[in-house]
Each structure stands twice: as structure tokens, then as C-alpha cells.
Protein backbone atom coordinates (compact mmCIF):
# COMPACT_ATOMS: atom_id res chain seq x y z
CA UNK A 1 51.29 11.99 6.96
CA UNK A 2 50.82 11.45 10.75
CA UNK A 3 49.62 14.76 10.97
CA UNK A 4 47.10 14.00 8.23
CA UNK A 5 46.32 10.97 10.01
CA UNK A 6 45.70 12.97 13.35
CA UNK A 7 43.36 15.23 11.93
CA UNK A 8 41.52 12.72 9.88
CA UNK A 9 41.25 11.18 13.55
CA UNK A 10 39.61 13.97 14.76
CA UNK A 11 37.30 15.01 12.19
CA UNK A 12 35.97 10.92 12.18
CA UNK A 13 35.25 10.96 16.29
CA UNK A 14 33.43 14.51 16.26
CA UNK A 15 30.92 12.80 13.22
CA UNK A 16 30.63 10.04 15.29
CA UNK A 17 30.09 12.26 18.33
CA UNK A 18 27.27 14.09 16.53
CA UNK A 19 25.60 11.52 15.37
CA UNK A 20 25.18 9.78 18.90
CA UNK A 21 24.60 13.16 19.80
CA UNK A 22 22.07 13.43 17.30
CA UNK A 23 20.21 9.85 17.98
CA UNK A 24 20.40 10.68 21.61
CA UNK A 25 18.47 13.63 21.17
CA UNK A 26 16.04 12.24 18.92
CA UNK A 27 15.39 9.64 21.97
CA UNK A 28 14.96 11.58 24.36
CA UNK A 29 12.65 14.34 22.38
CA UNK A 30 8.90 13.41 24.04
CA UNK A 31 6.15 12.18 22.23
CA UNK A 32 4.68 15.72 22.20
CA UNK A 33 7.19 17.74 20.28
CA UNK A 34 6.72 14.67 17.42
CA UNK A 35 3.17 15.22 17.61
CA UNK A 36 3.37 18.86 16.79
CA UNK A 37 6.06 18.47 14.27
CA UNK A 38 3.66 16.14 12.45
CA UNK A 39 0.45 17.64 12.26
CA UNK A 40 1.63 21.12 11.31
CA UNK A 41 3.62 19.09 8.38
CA UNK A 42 0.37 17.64 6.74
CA UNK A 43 -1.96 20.82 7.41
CA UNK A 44 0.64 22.62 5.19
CA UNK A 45 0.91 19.82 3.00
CA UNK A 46 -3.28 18.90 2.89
CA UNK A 47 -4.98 21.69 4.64
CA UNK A 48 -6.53 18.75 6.98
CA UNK A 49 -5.64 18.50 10.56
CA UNK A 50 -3.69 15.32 11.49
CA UNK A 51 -4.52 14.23 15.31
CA UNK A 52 -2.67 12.00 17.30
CA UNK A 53 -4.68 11.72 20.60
CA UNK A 54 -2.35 8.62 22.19
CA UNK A 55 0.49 8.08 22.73
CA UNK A 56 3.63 9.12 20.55
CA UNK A 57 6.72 6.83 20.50
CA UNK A 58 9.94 7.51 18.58
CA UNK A 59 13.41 5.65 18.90
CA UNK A 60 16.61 5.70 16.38
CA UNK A 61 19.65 3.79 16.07
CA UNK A 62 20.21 0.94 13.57
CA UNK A 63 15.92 0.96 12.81
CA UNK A 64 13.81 3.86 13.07
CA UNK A 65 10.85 2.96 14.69
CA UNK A 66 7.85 4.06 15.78
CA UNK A 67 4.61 3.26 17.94
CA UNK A 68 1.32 5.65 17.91
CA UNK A 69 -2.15 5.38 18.71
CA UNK A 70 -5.39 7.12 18.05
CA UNK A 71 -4.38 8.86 14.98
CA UNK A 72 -7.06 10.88 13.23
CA UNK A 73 -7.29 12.87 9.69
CA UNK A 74 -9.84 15.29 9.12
CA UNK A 75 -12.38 14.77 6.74
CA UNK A 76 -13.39 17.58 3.98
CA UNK A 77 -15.69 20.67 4.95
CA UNK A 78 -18.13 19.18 3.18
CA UNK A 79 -18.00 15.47 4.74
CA UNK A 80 -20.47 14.18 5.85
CA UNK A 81 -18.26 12.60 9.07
CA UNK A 82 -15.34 14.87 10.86
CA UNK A 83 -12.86 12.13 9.85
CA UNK A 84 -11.81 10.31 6.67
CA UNK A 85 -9.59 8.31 8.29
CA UNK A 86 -8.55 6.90 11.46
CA UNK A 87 -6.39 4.85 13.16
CA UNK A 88 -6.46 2.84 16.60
CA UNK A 89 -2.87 1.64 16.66
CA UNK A 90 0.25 1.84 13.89
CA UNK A 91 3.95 0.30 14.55
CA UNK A 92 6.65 0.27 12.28
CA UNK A 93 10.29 -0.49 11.71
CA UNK A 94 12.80 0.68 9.24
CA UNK A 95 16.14 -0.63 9.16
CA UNK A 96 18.62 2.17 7.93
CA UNK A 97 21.98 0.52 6.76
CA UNK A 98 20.50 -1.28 3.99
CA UNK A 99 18.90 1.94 2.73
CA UNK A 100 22.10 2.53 1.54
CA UNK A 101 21.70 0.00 -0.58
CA UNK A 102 18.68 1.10 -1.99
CA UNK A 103 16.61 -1.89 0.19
CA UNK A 104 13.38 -0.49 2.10
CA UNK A 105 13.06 -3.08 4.41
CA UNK A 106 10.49 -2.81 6.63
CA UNK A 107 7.96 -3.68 8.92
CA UNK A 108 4.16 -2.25 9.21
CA UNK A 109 1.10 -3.00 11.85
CA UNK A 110 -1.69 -0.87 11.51
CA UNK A 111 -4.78 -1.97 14.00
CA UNK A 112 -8.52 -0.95 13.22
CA UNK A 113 -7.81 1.61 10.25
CA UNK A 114 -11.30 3.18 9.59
CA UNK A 115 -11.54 5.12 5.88
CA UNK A 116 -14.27 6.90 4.36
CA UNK A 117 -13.77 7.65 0.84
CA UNK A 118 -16.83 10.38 -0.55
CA UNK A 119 -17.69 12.08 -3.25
CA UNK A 120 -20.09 15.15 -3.03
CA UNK A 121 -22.96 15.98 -4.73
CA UNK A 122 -21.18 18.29 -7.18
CA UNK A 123 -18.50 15.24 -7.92
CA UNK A 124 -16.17 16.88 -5.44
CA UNK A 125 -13.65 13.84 -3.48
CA UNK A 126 -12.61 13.82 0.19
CA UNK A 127 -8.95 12.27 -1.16
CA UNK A 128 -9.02 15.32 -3.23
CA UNK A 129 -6.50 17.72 -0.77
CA UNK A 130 -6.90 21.63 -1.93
CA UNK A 131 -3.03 22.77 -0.49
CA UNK A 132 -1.85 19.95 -3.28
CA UNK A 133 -3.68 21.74 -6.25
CA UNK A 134 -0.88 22.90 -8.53
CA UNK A 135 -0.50 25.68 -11.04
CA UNK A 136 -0.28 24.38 -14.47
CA UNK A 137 3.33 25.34 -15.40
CA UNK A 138 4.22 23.39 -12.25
CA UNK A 139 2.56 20.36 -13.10
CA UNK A 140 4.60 20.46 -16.10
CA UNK A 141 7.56 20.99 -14.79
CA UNK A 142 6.56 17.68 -12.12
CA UNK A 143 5.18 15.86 -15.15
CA UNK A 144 8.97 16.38 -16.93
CA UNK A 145 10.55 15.74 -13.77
CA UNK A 146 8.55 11.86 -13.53
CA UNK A 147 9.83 11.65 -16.93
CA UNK A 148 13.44 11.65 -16.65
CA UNK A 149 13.02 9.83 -13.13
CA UNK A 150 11.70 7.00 -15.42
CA UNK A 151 14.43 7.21 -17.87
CA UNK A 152 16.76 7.10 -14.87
CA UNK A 153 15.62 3.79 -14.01
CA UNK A 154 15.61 2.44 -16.83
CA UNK A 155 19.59 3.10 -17.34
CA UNK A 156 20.03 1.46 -14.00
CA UNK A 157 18.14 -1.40 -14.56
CA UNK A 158 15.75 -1.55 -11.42
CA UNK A 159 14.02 1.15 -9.46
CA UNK A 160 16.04 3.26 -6.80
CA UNK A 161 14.40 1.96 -4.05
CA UNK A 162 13.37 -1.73 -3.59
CA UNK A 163 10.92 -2.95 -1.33
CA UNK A 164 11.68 -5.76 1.22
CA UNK A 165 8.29 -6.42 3.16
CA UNK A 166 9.45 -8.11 6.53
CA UNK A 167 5.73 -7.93 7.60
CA UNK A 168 3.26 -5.69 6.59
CA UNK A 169 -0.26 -6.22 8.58
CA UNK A 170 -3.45 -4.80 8.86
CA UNK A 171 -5.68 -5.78 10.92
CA UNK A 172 -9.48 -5.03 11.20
CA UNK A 173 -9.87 -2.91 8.49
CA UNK A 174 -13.23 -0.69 7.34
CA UNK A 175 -13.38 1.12 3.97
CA UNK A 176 -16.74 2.61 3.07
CA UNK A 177 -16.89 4.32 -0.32
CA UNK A 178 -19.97 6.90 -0.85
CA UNK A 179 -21.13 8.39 -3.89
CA UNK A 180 -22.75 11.30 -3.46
CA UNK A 181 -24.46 12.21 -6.40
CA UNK A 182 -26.15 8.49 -5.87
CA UNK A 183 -25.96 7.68 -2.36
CA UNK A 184 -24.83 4.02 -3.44
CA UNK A 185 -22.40 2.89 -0.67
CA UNK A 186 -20.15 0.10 -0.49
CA UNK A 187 -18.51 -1.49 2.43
CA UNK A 188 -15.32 -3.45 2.89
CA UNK A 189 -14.13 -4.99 6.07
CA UNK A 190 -11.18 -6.88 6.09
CA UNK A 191 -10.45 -8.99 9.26
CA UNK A 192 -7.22 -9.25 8.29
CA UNK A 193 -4.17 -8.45 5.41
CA UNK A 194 -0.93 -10.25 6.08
CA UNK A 195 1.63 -9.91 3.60
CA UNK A 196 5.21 -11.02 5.04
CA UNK A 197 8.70 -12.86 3.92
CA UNK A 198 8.36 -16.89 5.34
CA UNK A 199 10.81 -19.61 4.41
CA UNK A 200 12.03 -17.56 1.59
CA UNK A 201 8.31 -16.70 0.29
CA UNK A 202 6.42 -13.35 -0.28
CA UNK A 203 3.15 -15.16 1.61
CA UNK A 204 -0.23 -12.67 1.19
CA UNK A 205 -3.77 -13.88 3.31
CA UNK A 206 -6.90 -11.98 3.23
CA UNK A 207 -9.90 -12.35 4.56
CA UNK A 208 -12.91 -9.69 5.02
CA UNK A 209 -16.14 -9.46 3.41
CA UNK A 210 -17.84 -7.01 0.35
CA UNK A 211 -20.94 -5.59 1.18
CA UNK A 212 -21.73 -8.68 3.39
CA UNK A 213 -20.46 -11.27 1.12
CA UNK A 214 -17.08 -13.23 2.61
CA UNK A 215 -14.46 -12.76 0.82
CA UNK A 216 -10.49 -14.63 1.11
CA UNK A 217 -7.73 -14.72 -0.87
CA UNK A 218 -4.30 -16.54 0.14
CA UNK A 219 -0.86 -18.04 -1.35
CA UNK A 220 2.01 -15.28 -2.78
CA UNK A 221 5.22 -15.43 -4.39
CA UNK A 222 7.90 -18.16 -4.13
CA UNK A 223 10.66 -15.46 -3.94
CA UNK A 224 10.29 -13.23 -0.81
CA UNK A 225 13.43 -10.97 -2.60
CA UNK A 226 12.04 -10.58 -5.92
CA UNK A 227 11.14 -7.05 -5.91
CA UNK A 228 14.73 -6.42 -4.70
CA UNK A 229 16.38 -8.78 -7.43
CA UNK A 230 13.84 -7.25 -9.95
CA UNK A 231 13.48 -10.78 -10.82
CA UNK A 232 10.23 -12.53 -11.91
CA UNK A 233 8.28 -15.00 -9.62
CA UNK A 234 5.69 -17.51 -10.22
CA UNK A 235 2.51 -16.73 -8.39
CA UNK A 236 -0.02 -18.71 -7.07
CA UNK A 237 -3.40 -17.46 -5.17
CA UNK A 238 -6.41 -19.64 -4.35
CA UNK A 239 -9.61 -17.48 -2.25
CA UNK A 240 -13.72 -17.39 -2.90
CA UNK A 241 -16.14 -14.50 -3.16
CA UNK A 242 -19.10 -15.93 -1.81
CA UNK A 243 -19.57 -18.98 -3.18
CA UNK A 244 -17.51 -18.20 -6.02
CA UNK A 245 -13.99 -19.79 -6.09
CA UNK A 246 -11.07 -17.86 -7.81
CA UNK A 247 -7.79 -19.08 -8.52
CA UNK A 248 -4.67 -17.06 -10.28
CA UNK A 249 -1.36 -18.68 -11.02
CA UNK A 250 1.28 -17.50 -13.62
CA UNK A 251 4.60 -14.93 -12.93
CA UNK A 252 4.84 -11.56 -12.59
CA UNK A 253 7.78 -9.18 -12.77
CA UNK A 254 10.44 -7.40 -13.42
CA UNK A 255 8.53 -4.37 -11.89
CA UNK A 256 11.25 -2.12 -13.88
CA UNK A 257 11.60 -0.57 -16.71
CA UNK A 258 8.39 -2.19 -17.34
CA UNK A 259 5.99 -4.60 -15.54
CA UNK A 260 5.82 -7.67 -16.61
CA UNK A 261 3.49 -10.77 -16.27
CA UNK A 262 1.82 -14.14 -17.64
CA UNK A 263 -0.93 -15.18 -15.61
CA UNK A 264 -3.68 -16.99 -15.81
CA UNK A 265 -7.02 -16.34 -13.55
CA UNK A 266 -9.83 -18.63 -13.28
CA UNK A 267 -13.59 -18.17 -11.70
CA UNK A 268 -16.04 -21.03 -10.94
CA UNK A 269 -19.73 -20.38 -9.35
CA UNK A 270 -22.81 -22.56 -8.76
CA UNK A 271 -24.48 -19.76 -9.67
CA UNK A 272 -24.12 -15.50 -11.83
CA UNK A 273 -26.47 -14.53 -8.27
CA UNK A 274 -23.07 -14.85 -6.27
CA UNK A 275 -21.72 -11.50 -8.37
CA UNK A 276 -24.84 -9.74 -7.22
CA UNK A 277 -23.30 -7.69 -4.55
CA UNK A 278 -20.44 -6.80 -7.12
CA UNK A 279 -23.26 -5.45 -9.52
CA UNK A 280 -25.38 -3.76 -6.64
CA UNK A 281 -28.18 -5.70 -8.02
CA UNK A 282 -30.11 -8.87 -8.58
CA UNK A 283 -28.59 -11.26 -10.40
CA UNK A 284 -30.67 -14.26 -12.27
CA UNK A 285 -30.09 -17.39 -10.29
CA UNK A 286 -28.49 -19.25 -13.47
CA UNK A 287 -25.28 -21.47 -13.23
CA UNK A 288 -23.03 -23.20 -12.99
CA UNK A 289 -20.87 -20.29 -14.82
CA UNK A 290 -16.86 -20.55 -15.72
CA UNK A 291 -14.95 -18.37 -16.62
CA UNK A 292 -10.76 -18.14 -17.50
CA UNK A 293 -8.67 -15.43 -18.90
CA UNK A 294 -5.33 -14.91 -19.89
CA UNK A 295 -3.04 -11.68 -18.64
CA UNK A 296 -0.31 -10.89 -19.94
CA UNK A 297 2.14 -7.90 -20.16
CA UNK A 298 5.89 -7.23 -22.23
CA UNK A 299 7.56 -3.96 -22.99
CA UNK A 300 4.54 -2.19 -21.29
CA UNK A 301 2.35 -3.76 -23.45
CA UNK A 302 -0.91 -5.64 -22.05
CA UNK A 303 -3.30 -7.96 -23.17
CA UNK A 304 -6.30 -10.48 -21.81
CA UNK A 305 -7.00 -12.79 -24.15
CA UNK A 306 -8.10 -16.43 -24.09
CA UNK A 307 -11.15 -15.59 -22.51
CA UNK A 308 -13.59 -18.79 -22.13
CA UNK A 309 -16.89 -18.31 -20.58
CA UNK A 310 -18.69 -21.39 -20.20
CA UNK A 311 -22.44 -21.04 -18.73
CA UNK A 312 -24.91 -24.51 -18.15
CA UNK A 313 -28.27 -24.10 -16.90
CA UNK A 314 -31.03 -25.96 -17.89
């Protein structure tokens, strides 16, 4: 038994040995090698060239986290910009021992993201990545493979990995979307998403505009841990579009085996002109208008109903 003992010894401090080993390494590794290692992953994966012109930081030990900056994805052939997306700063934060528990808790800050999502004149998408196009047995074969994953989770009662959000913010955002059979083009800047756990509550706050047109929207969920508990939560958001005030309050979840949800989701105007930039044209100026709805899903199965629509104009 001692002997067993000794060897068990040994065999424990050289793991432990290689794993420092290992995190030391990954430490010291510059910036550069990362950078290489990353961009020839995606142009396999996409066929689009992943740039990281700053700087590259990468540490490991009880959190994997990272720091880059000036991060650029090429854009189509056919684009009518080089990039469809880039970055000016990203940091983020995984914690690794509760992984083991099937927690993803993290932490996300992504500075001045800049997307452009296109269509071509032939209906063709920018999001639409060639190297991902499958042959169809193998979409089969991924399409049976989703299915027992589902099945899987619903013998275990929750999915296999559970989001924690610590803090997840962007800041600064622009999204254009272009269609280019049309040319229409809309544009969404968002000044700031922050979605984050405070006093025990999933808090969300938006604020941007649509086309021009401010937009907010701000409250959450009164259980920062119910994705993890695959628990339901009462929800309560309050925001405007324009001069159009919207309020939603209800709960959702469990996320797994199905979603599930009861909410309510109220609009009030002065006027139907304030949905003018929604409909990408002029709107009568008529009003005020109300308008409530009911949403609810069970089992996977969904339903709006209740739906009251009350319009006085003279």
C-alpha cells in the first residue's frame, strides 16, 4: 500500500507539474503566435481573413482571459466595404473551475463593434461563409446529431452549459443592414448594451437609436441565476421608441426542454407617425394609438392572444 501510495504521489506532482508547466507557457507565448493561431483558424473555418492589428493579450490560471484591439473580419468578394465587421477593443474573462460544473460564467467588453450585414443583388449574404457550406449527407448526419443533443437535455433536465453573465457590455455599437436588390438601408447605433448580475438581478439597459429615432429599453430579471437554476423569473422592462412608450412585464423560463413564458407587452403613442421609421415610410399623423398583447409559451407551444388595439382621433 505505501508503495501504491508513493507512486500515486508521483504520478499527482508530475500532472501538477505539467499543468503549471502548461499555464506558464501559455503566459509567456507573445501576442503574435496567438494572432497567427487565430486567423489561420477562421480562414479555414470561413474563408475570410481575421485581422488583429493591436495588441494581443492572453493570460491563464483560475480565468482565461483575454485583451485585443483592432480586430477586423473581411467582408465578402462581393462587398461593397473590405470589412463586415470590426472591432476597436474586446476583453473578456472566463472563470474555469465552475465549468466543471457546467456554469459559463463570464465577463464580455466589446468597444466600438462596427457590422455591416449585405445582401447582393442576386440575394447572396455577407454572413453567408462558403468554407461552412455542407454536403447534404452531412447536414443530415449534423441535423441527427442536434437531435439527440436535444433529447440529451431533456433527460437531464437543463442544458449542459448554463450561462452566468457577470457583465456583458457593448459599448458604441453600429449595425447597418443593406439590401441589395433594393438599396433600402437601415441603421442601428447603440450607445450602449449593459446586461450584468446586481444585487442578485439579471439588470439589461439600452440605449441607441433606429434610423435616427432614439430608442431605450431598461429593467431585467429579478433572479441574476435563473438561467443556471433553469428556473423562471418575472420580468419587467420599461423603454420608448421615439415617442412611443413600451412596457413588458410577465416571466419567462425554464429555457430547457422547452422555453417557457407569460408576458404581457404594452405600446402607447401620441401618434401611428412615430412607427414611420419602422415602416420606412410615412405614416398618417393619427393617434393617440394603444396597443397590448398577450405572449405566451408551454411545451413549445406559443401563442399571442389578447390583442387590444385601441385608436382615437378625431
Amino acid at each position: 500500500m505505501s508503495r501504491f501510495l508513493k507512486y500515486a504521489g508521483i504520478l499527482l506532482a508530475g500532472l501538477v507539474g505539467l499543468i503549471i508547466l502548461v499555464v506558464v507557457i501559455i503566459n509567456l507565448l507573445p501576442g503574435k503566435y496567438y494572432k497567427s493561431l487565430i486567423n489561420s483558424g477562421v480562414k479555414s473555418a470561413t474563408g475570410r481573413e481575421l485581422s488583429i492589428e493591436g495588441d494581443l493579450d492572453v493570460k491563464l490560471f483560475t480565468t482565461f482571459a483575454f485583451k485585443a484591439s483592432s480586430i477586423k473580419l473581411s467582408n465578402a468578394d462581393w462587398g461593397s466595404r473590405p470589412h463586415m465587421v470590426s472591432v476597436d477593443n474586446i476583453e473578456g474573462e472566463l472563470a474555469l473551475f465552475p465549468l466543471f460544473r457546467g456554469i459559463l460564467d463570464a465577463t464580455l467588453v466589446v468597444d466600438k463593434p462596427d457590422v455591416l450585414l449585405e445582401t447582393g443583388s442576386s440575394g447572396q449574404a455577407n454572413w453567408q461563409f462558403e468554407e461552412l457550406a455542407k454536403e447534404p449527407a452531412e447536414a443530415i448526419k449534423d441535423n441527427e446529431d442536434v437531435t439527440e443533443a436535444e433529447e440529451a437535455a431533456k433527460s437531464v433536465g437543463g442544458p449542459q452549459l448554463r450561462p452566468l453573465i457577470r457583465k456583458l457590455q457593448v459599448n458604441g455599437a453600429r449595425i447597418a443592414i443593406l439590401d441589395g436588390k433594393s438599396g433600402d438601408r437601415f441603421n442601428i447605433h447603440s450607445e450602449k448594451l449593459h446586461i450584468g448580475s446586481v444585487e442578485d438581478k439579471l439588470t439589461v439597459e439600452l440605449k441607441g437609436k433606429f434610423n435616427d429615432t432614439p430608442l431605450a429599453l431598461s429593467g431585467g430579471f429579478d433572479n441574476a441565476e435563473f438561467l443556471i437554476d433553469n428556473q423562471p423569473a418575472n420580468v419587467k422592462f420599461d423603454g420608448h421608441f421615439g415617442d412611443a412608450k413600451l412596457a413588458i412585464t410577465g416571466t419567462a423560463g425554464p429555457l430547457t426542454p422547452t422555453f417557457d413564458m407569460d408576458i404581457a407587452v404594452t405600446l402607447d403613442t401620441e401618434s401611428v407617425a412615430a412607427f414611420a421609421p419602422l415602416a420606412g415610410m410615412e405614416l398618417p399623423d393619427i393617434g393617440p394609438l394603444s396597443v397590448s398583447i398577450k405572449l405566451t409559451g408551454k411545451e413549445g407551444k406559443y401563442a399571442a392572444s389578447d390583442l387590444v388595439t385601441t385608436l382615437e382621433d378625431k
